[in-house]
C-alpha atoms as a PDB file:
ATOM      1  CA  UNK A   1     128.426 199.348 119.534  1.00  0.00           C
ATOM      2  CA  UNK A   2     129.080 200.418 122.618  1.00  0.00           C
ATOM      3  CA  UNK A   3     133.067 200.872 124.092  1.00  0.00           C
ATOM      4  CA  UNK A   4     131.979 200.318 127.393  1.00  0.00           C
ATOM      5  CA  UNK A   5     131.246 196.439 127.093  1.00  0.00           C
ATOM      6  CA  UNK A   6     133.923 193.663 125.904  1.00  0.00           C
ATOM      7  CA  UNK A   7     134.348 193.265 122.509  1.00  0.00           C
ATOM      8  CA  UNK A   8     132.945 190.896 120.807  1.00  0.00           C
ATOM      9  CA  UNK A   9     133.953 187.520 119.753  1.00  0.00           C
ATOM     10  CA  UNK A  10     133.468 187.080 116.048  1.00  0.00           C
ATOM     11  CA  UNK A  11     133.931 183.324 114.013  1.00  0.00           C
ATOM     12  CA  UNK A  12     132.937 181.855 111.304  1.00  0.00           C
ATOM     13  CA  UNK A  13     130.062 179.739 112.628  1.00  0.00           C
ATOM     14  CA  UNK A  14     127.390 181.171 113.864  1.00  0.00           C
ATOM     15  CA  UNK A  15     125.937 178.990 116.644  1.00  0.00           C
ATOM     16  CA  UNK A  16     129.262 178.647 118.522  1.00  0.00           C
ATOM     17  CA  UNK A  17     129.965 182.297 118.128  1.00  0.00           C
ATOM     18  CA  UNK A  18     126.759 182.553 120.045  1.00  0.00           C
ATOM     19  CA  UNK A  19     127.968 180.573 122.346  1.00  0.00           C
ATOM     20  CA  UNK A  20     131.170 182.857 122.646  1.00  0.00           C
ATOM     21  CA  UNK A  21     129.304 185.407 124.517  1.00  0.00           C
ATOM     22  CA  UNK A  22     130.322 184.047 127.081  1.00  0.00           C
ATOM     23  CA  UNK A  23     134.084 183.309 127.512  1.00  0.00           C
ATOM     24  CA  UNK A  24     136.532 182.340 129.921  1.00  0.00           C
ATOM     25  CA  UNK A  25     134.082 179.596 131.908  1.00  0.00           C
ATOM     26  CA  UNK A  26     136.238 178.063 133.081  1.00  0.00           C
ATOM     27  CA  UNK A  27     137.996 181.166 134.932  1.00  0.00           C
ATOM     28  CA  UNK A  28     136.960 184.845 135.195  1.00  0.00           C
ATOM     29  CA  UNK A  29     133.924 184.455 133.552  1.00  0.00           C
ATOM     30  CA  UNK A  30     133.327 187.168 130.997  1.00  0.00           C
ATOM     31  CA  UNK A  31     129.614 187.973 129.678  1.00  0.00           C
ATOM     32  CA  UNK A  32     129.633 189.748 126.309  1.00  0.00           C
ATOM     33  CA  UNK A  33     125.644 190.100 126.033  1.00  0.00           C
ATOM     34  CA  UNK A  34     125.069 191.758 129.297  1.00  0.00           C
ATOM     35  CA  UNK A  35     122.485 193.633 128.659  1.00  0.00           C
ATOM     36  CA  UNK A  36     119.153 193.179 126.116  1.00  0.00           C
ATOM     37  CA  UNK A  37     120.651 196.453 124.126  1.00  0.00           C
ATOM     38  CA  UNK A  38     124.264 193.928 123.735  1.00  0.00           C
ATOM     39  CA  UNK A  39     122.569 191.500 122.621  1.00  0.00           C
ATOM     40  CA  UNK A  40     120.498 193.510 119.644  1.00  0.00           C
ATOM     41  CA  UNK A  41     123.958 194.827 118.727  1.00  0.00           C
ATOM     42  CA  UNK A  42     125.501 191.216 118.417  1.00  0.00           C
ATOM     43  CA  UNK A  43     122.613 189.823 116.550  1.00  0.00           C
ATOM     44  CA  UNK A  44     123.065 193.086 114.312  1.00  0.00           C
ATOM     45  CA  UNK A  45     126.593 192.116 113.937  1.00  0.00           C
ATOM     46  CA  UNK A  46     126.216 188.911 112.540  1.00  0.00           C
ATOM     47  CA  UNK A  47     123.118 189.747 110.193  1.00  0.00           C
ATOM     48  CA  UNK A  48     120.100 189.228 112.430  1.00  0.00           C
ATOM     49  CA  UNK A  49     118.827 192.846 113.134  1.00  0.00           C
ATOM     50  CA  UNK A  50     115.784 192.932 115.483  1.00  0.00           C
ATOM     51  CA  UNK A  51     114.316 195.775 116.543  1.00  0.00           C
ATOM     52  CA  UNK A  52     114.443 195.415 120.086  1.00  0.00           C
ATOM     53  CA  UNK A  53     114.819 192.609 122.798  1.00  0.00           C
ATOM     54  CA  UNK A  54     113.518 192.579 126.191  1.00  0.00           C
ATOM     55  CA  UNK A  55     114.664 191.234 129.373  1.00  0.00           C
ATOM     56  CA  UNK A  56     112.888 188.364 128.663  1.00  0.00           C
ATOM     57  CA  UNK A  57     114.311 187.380 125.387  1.00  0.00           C
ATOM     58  CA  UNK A  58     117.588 188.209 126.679  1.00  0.00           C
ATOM     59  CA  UNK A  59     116.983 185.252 129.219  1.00  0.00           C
ATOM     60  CA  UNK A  60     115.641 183.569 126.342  1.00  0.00           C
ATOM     61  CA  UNK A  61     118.544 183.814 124.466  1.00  0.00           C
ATOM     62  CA  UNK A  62     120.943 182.920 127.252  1.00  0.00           C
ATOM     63  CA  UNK A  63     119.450 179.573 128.236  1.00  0.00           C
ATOM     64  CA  UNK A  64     119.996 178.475 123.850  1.00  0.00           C
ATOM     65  CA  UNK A  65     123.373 179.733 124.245  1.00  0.00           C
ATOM     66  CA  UNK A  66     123.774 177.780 127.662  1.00  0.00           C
ATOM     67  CA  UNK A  67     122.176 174.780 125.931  1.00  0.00           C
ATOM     68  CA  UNK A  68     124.239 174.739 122.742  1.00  0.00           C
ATOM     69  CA  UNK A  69     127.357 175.093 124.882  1.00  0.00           C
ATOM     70  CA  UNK A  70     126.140 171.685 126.763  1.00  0.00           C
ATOM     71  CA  UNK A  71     125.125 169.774 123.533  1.00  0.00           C
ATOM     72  CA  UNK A  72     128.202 170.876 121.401  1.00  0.00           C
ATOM     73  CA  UNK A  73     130.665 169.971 124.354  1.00  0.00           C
ATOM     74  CA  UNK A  74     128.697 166.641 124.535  1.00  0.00           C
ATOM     75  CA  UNK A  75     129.159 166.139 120.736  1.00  0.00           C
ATOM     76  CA  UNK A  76     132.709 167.756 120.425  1.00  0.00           C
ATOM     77  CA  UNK A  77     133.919 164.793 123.457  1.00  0.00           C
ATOM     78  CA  UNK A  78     131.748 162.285 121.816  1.00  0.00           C
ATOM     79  CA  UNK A  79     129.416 161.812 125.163  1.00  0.00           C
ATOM     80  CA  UNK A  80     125.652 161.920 124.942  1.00  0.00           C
ATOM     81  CA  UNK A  81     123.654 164.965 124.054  1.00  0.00           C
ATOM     82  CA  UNK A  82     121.907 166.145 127.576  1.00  0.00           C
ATOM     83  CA  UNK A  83     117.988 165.965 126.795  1.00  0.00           C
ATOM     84  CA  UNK A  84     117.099 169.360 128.539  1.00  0.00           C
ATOM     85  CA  UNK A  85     119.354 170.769 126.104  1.00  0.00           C
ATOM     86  CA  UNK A  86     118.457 169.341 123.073  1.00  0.00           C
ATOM     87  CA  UNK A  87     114.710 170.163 124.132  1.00  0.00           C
ATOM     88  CA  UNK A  88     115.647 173.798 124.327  1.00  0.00           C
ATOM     89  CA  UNK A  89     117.774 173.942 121.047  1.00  0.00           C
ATOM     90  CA  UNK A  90     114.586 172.162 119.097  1.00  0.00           C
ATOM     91  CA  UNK A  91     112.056 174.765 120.746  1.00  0.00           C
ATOM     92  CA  UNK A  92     113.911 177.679 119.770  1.00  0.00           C
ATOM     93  CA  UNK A  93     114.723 176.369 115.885  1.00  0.00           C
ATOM     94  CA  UNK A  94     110.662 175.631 115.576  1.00  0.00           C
ATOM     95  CA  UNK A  95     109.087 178.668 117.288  1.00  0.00           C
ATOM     96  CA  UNK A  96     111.691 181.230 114.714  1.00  0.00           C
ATOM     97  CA  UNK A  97     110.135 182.424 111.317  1.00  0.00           C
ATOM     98  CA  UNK A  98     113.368 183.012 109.564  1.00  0.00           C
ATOM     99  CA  UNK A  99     113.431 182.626 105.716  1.00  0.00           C
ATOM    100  CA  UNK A 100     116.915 182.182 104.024  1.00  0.00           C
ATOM    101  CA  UNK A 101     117.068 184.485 101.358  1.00  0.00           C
ATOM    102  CA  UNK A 102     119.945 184.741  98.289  1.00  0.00           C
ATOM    103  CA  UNK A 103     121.293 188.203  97.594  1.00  0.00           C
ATOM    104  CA  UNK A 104     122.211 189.542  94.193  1.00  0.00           C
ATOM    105  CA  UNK A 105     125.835 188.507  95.235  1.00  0.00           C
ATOM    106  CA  UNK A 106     125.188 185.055  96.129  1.00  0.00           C
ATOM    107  CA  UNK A 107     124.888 185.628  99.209  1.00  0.00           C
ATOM    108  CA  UNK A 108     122.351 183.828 102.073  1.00  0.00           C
ATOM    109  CA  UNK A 109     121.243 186.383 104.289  1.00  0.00           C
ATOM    110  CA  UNK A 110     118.147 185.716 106.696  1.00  0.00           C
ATOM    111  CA  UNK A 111     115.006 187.754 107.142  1.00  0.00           C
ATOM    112  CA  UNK A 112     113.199 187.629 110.036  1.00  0.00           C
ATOM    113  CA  UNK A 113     109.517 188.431 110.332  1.00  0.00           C
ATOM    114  CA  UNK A 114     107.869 191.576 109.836  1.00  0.00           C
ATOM    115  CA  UNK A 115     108.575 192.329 113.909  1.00  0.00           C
ATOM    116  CA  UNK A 116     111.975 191.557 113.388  1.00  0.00           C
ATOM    117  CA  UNK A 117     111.280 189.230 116.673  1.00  0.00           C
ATOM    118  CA  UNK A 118     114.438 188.284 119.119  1.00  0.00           C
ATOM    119  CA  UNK A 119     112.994 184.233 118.967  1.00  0.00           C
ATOM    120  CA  UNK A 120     113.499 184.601 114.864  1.00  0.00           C
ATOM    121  CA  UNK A 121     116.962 185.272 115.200  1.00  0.00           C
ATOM    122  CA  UNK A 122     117.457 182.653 118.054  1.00  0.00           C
ATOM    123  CA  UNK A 123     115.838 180.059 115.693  1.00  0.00           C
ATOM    124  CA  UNK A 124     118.727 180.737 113.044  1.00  0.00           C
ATOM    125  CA  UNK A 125     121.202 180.530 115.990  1.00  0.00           C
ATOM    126  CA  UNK A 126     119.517 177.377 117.179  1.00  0.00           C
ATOM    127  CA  UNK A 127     119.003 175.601 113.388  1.00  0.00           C
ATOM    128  CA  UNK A 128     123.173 176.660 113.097  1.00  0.00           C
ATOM    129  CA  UNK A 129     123.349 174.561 115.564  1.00  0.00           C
ATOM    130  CA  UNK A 130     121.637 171.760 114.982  1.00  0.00           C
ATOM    131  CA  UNK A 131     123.421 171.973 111.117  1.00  0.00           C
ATOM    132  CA  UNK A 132     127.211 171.399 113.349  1.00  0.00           C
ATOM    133  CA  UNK A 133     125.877 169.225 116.193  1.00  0.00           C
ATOM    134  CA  UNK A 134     124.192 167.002 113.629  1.00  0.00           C
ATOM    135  CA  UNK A 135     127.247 166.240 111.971  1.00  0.00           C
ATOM    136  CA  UNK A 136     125.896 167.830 108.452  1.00  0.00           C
ATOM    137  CA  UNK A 137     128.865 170.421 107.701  1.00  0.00           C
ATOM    138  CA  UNK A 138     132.536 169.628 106.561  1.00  0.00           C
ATOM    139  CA  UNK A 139     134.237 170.431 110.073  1.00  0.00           C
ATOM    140  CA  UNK A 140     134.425 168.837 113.714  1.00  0.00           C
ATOM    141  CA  UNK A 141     133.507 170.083 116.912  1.00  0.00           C
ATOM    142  CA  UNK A 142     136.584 170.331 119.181  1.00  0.00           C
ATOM    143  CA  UNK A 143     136.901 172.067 122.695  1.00  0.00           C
ATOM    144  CA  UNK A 144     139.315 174.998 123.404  1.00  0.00           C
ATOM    145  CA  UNK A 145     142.774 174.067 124.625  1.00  0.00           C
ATOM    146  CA  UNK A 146     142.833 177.269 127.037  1.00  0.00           C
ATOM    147  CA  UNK A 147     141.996 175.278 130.572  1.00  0.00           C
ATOM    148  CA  UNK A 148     140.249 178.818 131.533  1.00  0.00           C
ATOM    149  CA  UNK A 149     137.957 178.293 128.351  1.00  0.00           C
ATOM    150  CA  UNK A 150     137.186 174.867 126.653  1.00  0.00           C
ATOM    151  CA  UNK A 151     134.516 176.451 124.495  1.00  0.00           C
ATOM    152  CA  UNK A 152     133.462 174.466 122.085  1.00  0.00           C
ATOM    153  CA  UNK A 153     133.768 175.747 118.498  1.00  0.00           C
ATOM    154  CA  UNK A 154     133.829 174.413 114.735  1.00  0.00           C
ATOM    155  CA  UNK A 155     137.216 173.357 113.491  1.00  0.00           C
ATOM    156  CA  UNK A 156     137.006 173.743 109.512  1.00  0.00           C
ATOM    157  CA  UNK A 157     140.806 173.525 109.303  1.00  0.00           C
ATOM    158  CA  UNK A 158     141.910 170.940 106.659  1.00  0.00           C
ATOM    159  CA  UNK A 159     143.672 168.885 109.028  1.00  0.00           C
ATOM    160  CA  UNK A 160     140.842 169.225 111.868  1.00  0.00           C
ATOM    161  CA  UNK A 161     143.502 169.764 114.266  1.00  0.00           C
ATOM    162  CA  UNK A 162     142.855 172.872 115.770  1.00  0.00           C
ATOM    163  CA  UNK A 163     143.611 173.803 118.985  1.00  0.00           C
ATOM    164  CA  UNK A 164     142.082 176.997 120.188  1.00  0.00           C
ATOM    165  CA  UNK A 165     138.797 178.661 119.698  1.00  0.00           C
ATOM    166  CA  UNK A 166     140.424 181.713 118.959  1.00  0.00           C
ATOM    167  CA  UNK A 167     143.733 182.397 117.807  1.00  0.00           C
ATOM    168  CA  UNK A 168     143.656 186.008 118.419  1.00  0.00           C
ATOM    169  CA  UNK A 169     142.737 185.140 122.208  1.00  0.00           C
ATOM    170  CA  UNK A 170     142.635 182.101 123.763  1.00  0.00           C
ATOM    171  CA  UNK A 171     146.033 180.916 121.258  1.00  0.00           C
ATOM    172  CA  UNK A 172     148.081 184.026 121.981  1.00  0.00           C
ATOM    173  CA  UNK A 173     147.180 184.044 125.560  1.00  0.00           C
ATOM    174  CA  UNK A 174     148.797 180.436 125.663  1.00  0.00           C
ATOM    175  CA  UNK A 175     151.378 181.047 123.613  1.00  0.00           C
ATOM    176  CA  UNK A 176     152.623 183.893 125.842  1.00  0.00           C
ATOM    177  CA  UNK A 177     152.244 182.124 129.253  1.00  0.00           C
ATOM    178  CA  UNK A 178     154.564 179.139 127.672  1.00  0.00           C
ATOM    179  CA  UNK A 179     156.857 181.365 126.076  1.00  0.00           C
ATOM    180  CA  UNK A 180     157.219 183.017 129.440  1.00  0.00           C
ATOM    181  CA  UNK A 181     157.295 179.624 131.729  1.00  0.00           C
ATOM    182  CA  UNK A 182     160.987 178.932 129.339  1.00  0.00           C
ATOM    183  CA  UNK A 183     161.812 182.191 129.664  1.00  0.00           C
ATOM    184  CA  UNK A 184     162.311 181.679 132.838  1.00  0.00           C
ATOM    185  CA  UNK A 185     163.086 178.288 133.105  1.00  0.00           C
ATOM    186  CA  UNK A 186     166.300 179.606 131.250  1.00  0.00           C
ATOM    187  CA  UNK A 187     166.853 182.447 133.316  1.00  0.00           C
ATOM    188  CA  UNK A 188     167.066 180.207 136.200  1.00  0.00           C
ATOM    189  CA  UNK A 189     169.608 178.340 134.801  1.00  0.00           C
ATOM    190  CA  UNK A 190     171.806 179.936 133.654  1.00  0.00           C
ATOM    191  CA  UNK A 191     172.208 181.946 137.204  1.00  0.00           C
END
C-alpha cells in the first residue's frame, strides 16, 4: 500500500468497513479510496483481490458504499430504509459471482470469478450488508458518538453498548478533547 494516502480503517465487519472509506462526514471529510489503484489495495486487504478497477467501478463502488451508509444509518436509528438505496445494495449483491469457499483451516474466504471483476467483490460487500441490515447476525447497528463522524458500524460487544466506531480513532479523539475541556476547567479554577 501506498504511504502517501490515509491509512486505512480496518473492523471486523466487512460492509461497514466499506463504508469507513470514508470518515469524518460529518467534518473534514476524509476519502480513503481515492483513487481506482486505493481501492484494489483495500479490497486486497480484506480478501477480495481483483485485478484491476477502473474509474468506473471506482464510481461503482462509491455509490454501494454511499448507499450502505444511508440504509445502515436508517436501520441503526430505527427509521425507514431509503428505496434508492436499498435498490443499489440489491443490484450490486445480484450482478457479483462470488462463491464462499472453506479453507483447510476453517476458514471462509471468497473467490471471485475467473476476471477477478471489481462488481464480484462489491457483491460480497453488498450481501455483508444485507446479512447486518437484515437483522441476521448477533450484533446491532449503532452510529458513532464522534459528532464529526456518526458512521454507522456493527456493535458485537456483549452488552451492545458501544459507543464509537473506532476506538483507536474516533474514541481516543473524544477521550482527549474531554480530558482536555477538565483540564482546563480546573486550571481555571484554581487561578
Amino acid at each position: 500500500m501506498r504511504a502517501d494516502f490515509p491509512d486505512f480503517r480496518l473492523g471486523k465487519v466487512l460492509a461497514t468497513s466499506f463504508t469507513g472509506t470514508l470518515s469524518e462526514r460529518h467534518g473534514d471529510a476524509v476519502e480513503r479510496i481515492p483513487t481506482p489503484h486505493r481501492l484494489v489495495d483495500w479490497l486486497a486487504v480484506n480478501g477480495l483481490a481483483v485485478d484491476s478497477c477502473t474509474p468506473a467501478q471506482l464510481d461503482l463502488a462509491r455509490e454501494l458504499r454511499e448507499s450502505i451508509h444511508a440504509a445502515a444509518t436508517a436501520a441503526a436509528i430505527r427509521d425507514t430504509l431509503p428505496a434508492p438505496a436499498v435498490q443499489v445494495i440489491n443490484d450490486r449483491s445480484v450482478q457479483g459471482r462470488a462463491a464462499a469457499i472453506l479453507t483447510p483451516e476453517g476458514e471462509r474466504r471468497w473467490r471471485l470469478s475467473s476476471a477477478s471483476r471489481v462488481e464480484d467483490a462489491l457483491g460480497v460487500i453488498a450481501a455483508d450488508a444485507i446479512s447486518i441490515i437484515a437483522g441476521e447476525r448477533d450484533g446491532k447497528l449503532a452510529l458513532c458518538a464522534s459528532p464529526t463522524c456518526q458512521a454507522a458500524f456493527f456493535d458485537t460487544s456483549q452488552s451492545r453498548t458501544r459507543k464509537w466506531c473506532d476506538m483507536n480513532t474516533c474514541g481516543n479523539r473524544q477521550k482527549k478533547a474531554r480530558f482536555n475541556a477538565n483540564h482546563r476547567k480546573s486550571t481555571r479554577s484554581a487561578e
